[in-house]
PDB file of N, CA and C in Angstrom:
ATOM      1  N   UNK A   1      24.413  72.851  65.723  1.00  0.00           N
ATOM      2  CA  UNK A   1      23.887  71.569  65.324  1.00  0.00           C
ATOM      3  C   UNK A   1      22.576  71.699  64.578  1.00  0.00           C
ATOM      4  N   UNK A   2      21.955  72.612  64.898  1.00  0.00           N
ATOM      5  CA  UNK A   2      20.330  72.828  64.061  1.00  0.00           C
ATOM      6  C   UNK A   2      20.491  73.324  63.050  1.00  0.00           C
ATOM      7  N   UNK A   3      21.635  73.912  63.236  1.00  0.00           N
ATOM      8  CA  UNK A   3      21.715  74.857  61.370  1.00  0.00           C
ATOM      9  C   UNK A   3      22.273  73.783  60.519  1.00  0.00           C
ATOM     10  N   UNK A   4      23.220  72.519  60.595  1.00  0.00           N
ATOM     11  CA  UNK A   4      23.740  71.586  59.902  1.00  0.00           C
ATOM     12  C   UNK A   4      22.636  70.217  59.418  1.00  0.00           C
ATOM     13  N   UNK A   5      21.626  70.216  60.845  1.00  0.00           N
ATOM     14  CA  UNK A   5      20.383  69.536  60.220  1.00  0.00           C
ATOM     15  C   UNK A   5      19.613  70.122  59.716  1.00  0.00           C
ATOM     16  N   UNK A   6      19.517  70.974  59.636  1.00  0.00           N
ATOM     17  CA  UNK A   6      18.432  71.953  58.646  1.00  0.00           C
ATOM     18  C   UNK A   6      18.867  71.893  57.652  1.00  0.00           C
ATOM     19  N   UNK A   7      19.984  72.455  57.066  1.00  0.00           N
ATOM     20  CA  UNK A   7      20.786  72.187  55.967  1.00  0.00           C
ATOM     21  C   UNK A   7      20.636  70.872  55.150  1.00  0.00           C
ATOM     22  N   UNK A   8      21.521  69.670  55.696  1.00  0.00           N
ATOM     23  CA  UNK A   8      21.654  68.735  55.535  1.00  0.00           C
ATOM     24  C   UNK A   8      20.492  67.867  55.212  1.00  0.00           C
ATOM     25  N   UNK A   9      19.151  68.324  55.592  1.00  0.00           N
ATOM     26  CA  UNK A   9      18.418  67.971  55.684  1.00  0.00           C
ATOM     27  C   UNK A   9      17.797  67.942  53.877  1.00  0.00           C
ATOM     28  N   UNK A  10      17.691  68.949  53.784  1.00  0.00           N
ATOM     29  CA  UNK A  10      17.438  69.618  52.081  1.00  0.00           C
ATOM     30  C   UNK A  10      17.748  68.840  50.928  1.00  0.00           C
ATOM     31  N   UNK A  11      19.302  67.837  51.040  1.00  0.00           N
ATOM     32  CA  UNK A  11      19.477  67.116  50.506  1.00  0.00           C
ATOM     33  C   UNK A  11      18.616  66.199  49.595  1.00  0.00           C
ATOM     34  N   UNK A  12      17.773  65.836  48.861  1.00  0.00           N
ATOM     35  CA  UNK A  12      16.889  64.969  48.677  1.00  0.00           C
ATOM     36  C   UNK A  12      17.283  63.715  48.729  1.00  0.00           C
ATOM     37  N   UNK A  13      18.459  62.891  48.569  1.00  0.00           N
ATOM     38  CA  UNK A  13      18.487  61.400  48.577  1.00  0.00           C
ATOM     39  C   UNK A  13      18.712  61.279  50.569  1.00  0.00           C
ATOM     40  N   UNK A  14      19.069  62.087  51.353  1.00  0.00           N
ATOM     41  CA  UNK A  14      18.772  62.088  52.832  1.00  0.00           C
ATOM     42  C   UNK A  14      17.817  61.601  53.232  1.00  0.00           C
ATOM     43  N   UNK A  15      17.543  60.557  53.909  1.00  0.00           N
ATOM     44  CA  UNK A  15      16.187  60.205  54.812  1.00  0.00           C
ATOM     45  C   UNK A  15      16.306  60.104  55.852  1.00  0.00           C
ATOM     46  N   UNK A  16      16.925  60.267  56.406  1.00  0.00           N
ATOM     47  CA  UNK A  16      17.064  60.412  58.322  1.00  0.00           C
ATOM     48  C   UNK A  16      18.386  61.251  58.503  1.00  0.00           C
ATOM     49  N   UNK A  17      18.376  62.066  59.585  1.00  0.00           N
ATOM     50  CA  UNK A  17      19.663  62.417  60.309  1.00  0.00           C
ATOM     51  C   UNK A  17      19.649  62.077  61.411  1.00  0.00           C
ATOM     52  N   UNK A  18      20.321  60.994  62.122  1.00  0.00           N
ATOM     53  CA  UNK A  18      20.780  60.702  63.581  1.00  0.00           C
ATOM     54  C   UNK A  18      21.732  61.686  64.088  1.00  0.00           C
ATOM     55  N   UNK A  19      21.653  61.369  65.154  1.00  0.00           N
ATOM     56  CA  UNK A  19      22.825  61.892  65.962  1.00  0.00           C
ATOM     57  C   UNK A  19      22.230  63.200  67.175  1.00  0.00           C
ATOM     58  N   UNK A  20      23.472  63.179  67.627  1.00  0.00           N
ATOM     59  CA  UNK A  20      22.976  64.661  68.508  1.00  0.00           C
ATOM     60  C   UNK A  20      24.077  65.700  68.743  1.00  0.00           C
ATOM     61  N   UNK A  21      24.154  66.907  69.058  1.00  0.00           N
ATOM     62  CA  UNK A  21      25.130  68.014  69.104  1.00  0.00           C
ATOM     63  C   UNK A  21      25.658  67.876  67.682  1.00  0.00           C
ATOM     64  N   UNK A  22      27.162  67.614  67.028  1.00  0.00           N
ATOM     65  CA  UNK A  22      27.608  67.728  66.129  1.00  0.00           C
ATOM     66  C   UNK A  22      28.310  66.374  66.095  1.00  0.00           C
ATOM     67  N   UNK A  23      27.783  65.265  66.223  1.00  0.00           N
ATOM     68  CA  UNK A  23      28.243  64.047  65.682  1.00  0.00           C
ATOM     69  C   UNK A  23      26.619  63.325  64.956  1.00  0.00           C
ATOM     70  N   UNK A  24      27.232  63.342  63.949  1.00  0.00           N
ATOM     71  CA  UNK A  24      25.741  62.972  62.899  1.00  0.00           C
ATOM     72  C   UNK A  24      25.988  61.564  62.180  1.00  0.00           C
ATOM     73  N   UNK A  25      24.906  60.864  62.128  1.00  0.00           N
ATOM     74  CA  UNK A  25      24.887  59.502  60.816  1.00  0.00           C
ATOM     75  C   UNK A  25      23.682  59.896  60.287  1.00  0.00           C
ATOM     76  N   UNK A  26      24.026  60.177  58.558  1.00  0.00           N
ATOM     77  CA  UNK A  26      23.153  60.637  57.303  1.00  0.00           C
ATOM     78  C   UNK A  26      22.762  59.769  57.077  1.00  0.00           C
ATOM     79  N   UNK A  27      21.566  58.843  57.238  1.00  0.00           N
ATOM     80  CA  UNK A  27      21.452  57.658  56.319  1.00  0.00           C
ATOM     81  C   UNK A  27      20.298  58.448  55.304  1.00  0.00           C
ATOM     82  N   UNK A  28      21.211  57.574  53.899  1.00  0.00           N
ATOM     83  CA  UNK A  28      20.893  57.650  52.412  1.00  0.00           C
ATOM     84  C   UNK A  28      20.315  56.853  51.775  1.00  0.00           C
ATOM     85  N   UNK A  29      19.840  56.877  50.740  1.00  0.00           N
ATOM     86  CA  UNK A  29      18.706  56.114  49.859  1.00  0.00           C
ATOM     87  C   UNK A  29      19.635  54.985  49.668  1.00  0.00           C
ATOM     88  N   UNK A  30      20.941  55.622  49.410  1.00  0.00           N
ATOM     89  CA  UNK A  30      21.672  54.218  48.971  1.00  0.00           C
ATOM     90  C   UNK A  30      23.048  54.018  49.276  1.00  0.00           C
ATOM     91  N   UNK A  31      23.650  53.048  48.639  1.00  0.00           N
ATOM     92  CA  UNK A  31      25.027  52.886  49.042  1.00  0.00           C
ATOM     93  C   UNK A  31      26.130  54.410  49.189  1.00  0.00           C
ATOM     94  N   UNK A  32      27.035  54.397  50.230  1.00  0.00           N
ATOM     95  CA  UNK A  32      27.889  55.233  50.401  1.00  0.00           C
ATOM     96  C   UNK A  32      29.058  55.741  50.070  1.00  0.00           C
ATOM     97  N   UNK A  33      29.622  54.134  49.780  1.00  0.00           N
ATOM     98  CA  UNK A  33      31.017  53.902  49.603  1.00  0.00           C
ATOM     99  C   UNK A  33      31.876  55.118  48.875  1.00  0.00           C
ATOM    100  N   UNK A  34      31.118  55.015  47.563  1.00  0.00           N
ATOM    101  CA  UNK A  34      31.822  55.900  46.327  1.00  0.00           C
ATOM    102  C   UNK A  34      31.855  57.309  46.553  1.00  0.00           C
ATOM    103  N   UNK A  35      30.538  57.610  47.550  1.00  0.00           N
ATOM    104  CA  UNK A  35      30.356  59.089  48.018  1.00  0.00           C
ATOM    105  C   UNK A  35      31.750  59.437  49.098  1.00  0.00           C
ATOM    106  N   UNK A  36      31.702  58.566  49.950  1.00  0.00           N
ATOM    107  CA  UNK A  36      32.573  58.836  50.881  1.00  0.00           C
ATOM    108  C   UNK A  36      34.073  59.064  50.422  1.00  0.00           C
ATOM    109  N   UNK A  37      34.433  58.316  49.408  1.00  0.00           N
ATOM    110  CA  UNK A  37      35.777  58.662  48.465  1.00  0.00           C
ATOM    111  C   UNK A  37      35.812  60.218  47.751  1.00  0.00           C
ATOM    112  N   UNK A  38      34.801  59.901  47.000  1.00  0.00           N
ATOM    113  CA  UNK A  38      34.555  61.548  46.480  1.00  0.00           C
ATOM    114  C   UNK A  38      34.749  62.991  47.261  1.00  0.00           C
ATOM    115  N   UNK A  39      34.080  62.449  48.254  1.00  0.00           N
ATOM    116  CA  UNK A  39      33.978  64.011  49.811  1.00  0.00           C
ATOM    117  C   UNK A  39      35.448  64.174  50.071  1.00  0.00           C
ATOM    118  N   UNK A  40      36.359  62.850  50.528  1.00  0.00           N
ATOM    119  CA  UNK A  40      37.145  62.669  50.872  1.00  0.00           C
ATOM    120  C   UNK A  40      37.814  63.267  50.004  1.00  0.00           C
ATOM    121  N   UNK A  41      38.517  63.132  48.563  1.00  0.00           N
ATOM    122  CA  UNK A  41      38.756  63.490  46.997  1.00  0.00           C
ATOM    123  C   UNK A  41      38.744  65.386  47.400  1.00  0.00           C
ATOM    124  N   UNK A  42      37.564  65.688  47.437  1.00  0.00           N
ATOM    125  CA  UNK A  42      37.347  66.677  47.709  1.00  0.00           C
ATOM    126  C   UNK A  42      37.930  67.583  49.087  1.00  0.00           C
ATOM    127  N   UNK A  43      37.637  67.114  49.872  1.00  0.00           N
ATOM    128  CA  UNK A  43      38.386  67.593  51.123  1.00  0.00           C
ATOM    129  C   UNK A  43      37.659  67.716  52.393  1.00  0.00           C
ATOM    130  N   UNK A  44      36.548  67.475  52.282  1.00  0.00           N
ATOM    131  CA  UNK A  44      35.441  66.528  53.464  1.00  0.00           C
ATOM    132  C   UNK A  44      36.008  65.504  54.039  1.00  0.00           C
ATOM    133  N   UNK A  45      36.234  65.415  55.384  1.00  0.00           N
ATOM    134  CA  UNK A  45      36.549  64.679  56.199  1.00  0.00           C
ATOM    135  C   UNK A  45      35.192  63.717  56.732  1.00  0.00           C
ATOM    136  N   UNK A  46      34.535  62.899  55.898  1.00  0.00           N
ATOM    137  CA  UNK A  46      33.507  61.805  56.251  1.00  0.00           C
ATOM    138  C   UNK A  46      34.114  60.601  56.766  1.00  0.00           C
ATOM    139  N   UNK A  47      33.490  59.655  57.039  1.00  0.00           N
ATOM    140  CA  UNK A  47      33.396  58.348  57.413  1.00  0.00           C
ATOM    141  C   UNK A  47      32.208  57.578  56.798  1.00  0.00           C
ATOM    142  N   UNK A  48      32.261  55.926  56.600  1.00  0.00           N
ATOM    143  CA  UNK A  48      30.576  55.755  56.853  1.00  0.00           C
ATOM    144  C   UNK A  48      30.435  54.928  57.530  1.00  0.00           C
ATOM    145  N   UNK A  49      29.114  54.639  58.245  1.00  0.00           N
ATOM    146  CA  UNK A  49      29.200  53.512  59.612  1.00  0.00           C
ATOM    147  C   UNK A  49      27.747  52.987  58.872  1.00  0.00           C
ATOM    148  N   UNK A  50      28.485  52.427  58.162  1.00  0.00           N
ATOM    149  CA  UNK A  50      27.091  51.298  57.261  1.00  0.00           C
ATOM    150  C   UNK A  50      27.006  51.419  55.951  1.00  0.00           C
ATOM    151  N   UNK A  51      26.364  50.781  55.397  1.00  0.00           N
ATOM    152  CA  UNK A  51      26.538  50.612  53.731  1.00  0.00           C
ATOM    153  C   UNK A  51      25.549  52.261  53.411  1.00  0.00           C
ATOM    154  N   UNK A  52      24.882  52.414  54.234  1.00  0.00           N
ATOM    155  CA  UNK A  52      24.110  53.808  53.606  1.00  0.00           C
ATOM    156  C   UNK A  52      24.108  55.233  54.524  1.00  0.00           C
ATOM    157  N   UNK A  53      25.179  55.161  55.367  1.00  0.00           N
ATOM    158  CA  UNK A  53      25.140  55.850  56.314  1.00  0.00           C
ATOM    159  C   UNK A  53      26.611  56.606  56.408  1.00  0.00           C
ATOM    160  N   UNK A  54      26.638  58.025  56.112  1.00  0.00           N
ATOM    161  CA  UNK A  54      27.484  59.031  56.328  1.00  0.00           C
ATOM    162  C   UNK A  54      27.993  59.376  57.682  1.00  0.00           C
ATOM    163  N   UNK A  55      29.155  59.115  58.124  1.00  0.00           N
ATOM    164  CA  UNK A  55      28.919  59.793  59.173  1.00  0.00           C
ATOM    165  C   UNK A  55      30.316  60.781  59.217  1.00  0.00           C
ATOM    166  N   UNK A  56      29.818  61.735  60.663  1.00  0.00           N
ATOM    167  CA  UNK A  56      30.186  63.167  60.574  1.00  0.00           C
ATOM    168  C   UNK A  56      30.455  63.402  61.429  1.00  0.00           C
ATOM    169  N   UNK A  57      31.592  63.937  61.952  1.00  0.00           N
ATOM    170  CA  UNK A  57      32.543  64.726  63.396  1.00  0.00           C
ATOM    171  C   UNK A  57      32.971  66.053  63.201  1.00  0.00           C
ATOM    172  N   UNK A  58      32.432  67.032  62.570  1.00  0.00           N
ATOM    173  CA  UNK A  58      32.603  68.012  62.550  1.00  0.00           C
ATOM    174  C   UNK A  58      33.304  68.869  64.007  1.00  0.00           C
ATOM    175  N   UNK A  59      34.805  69.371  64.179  1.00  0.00           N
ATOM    176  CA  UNK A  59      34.765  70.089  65.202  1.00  0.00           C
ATOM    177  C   UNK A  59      34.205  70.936  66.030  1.00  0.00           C
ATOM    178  N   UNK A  60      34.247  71.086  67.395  1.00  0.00           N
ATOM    179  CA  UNK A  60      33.041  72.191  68.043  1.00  0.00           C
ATOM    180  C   UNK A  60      33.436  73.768  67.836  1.00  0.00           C
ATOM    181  N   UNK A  61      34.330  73.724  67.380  1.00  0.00           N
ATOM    182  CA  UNK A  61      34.739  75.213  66.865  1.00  0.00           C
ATOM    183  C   UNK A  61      34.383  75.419  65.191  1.00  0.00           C
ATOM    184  N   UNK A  62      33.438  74.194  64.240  1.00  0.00           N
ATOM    185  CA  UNK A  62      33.050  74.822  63.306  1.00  0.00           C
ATOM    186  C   UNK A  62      31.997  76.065  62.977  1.00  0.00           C
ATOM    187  N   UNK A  63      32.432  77.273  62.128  1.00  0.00           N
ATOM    188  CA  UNK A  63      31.308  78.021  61.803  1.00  0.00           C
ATOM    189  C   UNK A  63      30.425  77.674  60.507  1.00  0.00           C
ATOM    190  N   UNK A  64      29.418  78.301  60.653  1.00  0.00           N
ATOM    191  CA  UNK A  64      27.890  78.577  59.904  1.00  0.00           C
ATOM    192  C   UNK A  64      28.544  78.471  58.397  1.00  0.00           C
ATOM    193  N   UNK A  65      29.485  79.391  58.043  1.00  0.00           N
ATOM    194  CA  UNK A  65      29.990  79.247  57.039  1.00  0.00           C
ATOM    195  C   UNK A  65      30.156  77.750  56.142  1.00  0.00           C
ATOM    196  N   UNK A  66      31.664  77.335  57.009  1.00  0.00           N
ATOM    197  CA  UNK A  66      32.374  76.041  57.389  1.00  0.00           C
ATOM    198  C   UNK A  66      31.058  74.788  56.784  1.00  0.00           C
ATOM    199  N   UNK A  67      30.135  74.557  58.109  1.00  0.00           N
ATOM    200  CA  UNK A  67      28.836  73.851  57.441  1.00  0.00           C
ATOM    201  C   UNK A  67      28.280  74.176  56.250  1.00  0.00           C
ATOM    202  N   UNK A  68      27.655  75.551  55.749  1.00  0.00           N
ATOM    203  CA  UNK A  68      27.324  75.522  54.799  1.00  0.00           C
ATOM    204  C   UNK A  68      27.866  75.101  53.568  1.00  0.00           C
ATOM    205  N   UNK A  69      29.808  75.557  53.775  1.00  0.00           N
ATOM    206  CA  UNK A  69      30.419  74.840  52.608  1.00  0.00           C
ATOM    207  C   UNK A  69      30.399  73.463  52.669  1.00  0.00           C
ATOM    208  N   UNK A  70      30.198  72.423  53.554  1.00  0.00           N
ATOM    209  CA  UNK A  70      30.404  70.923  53.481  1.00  0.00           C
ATOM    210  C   UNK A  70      29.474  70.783  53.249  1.00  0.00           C
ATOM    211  N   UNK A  71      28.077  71.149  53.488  1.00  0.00           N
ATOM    212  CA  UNK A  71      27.222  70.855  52.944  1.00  0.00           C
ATOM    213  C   UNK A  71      26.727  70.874  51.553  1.00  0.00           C
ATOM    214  N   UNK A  72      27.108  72.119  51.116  1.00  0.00           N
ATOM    215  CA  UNK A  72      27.012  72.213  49.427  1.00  0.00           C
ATOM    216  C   UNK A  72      28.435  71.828  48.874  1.00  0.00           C
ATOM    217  N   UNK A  73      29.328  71.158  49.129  1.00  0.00           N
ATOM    218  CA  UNK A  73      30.104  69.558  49.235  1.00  0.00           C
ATOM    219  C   UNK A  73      29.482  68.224  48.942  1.00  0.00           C
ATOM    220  N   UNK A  74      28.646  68.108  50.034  1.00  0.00           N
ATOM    221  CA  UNK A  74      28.418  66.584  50.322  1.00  0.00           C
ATOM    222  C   UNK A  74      27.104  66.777  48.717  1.00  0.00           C
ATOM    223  N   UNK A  75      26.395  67.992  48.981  1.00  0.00           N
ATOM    224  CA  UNK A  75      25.580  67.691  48.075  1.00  0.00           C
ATOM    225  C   UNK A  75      25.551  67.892  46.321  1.00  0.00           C
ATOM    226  N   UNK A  76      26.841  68.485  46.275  1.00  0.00           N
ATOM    227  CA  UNK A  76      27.196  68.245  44.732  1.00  0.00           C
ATOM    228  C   UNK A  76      28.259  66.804  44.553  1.00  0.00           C
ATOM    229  N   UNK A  77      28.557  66.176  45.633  1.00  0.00           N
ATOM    230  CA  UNK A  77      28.809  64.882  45.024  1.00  0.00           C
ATOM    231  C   UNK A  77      27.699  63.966  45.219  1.00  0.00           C
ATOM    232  N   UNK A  78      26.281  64.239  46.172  1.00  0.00           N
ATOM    233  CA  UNK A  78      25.447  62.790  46.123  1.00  0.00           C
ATOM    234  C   UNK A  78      24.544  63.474  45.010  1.00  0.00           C
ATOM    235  N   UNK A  79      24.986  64.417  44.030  1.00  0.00           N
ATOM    236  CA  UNK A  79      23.959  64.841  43.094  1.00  0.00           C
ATOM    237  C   UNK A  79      24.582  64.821  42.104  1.00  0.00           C
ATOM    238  N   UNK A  80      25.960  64.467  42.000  1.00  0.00           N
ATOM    239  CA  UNK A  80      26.914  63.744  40.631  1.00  0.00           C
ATOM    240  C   UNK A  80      26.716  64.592  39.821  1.00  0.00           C
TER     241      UNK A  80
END
């Protein structure tokens, strides 16, 4: 879980990460909607639970890897 907020964190349009263990809500500078299609498009399994808020269920058997690829995912689509 610390290595995915650390990560995730880096993001620049990110301003908060909620959550605890490996269930996370990203809230973002801005709307989600289109992001969440895109990830999805892509093969990111997101949700969002609010107009600016990502959210994330990553399994407890994900590796370091695994995160790092969704992460440089999530962040070449909120960086278009």
């Amino acid at each position: 879980g610390a290595h995915f907020r650390e990560t995730i964190g880096k993001i620049p349009i990110v301003t908060e990460i909620r959550g605890r263990g490996m269930m996370y809500g990203i809230v973002c500078q801005q709307e989600v909607a289109p992001w969440v299609s895109q990830m999805l498009e892509a093969g990111l399994l997101v949700l969002n639970a609010g107009p600016n808020v990502i959210r994330l269920l990553p399994p407890l058997t994900v590796t370091l890897e695994e995160i790092d690829q969704a992460v440089n995912m999530m962040f070449n689509v909120m960086n278009g």
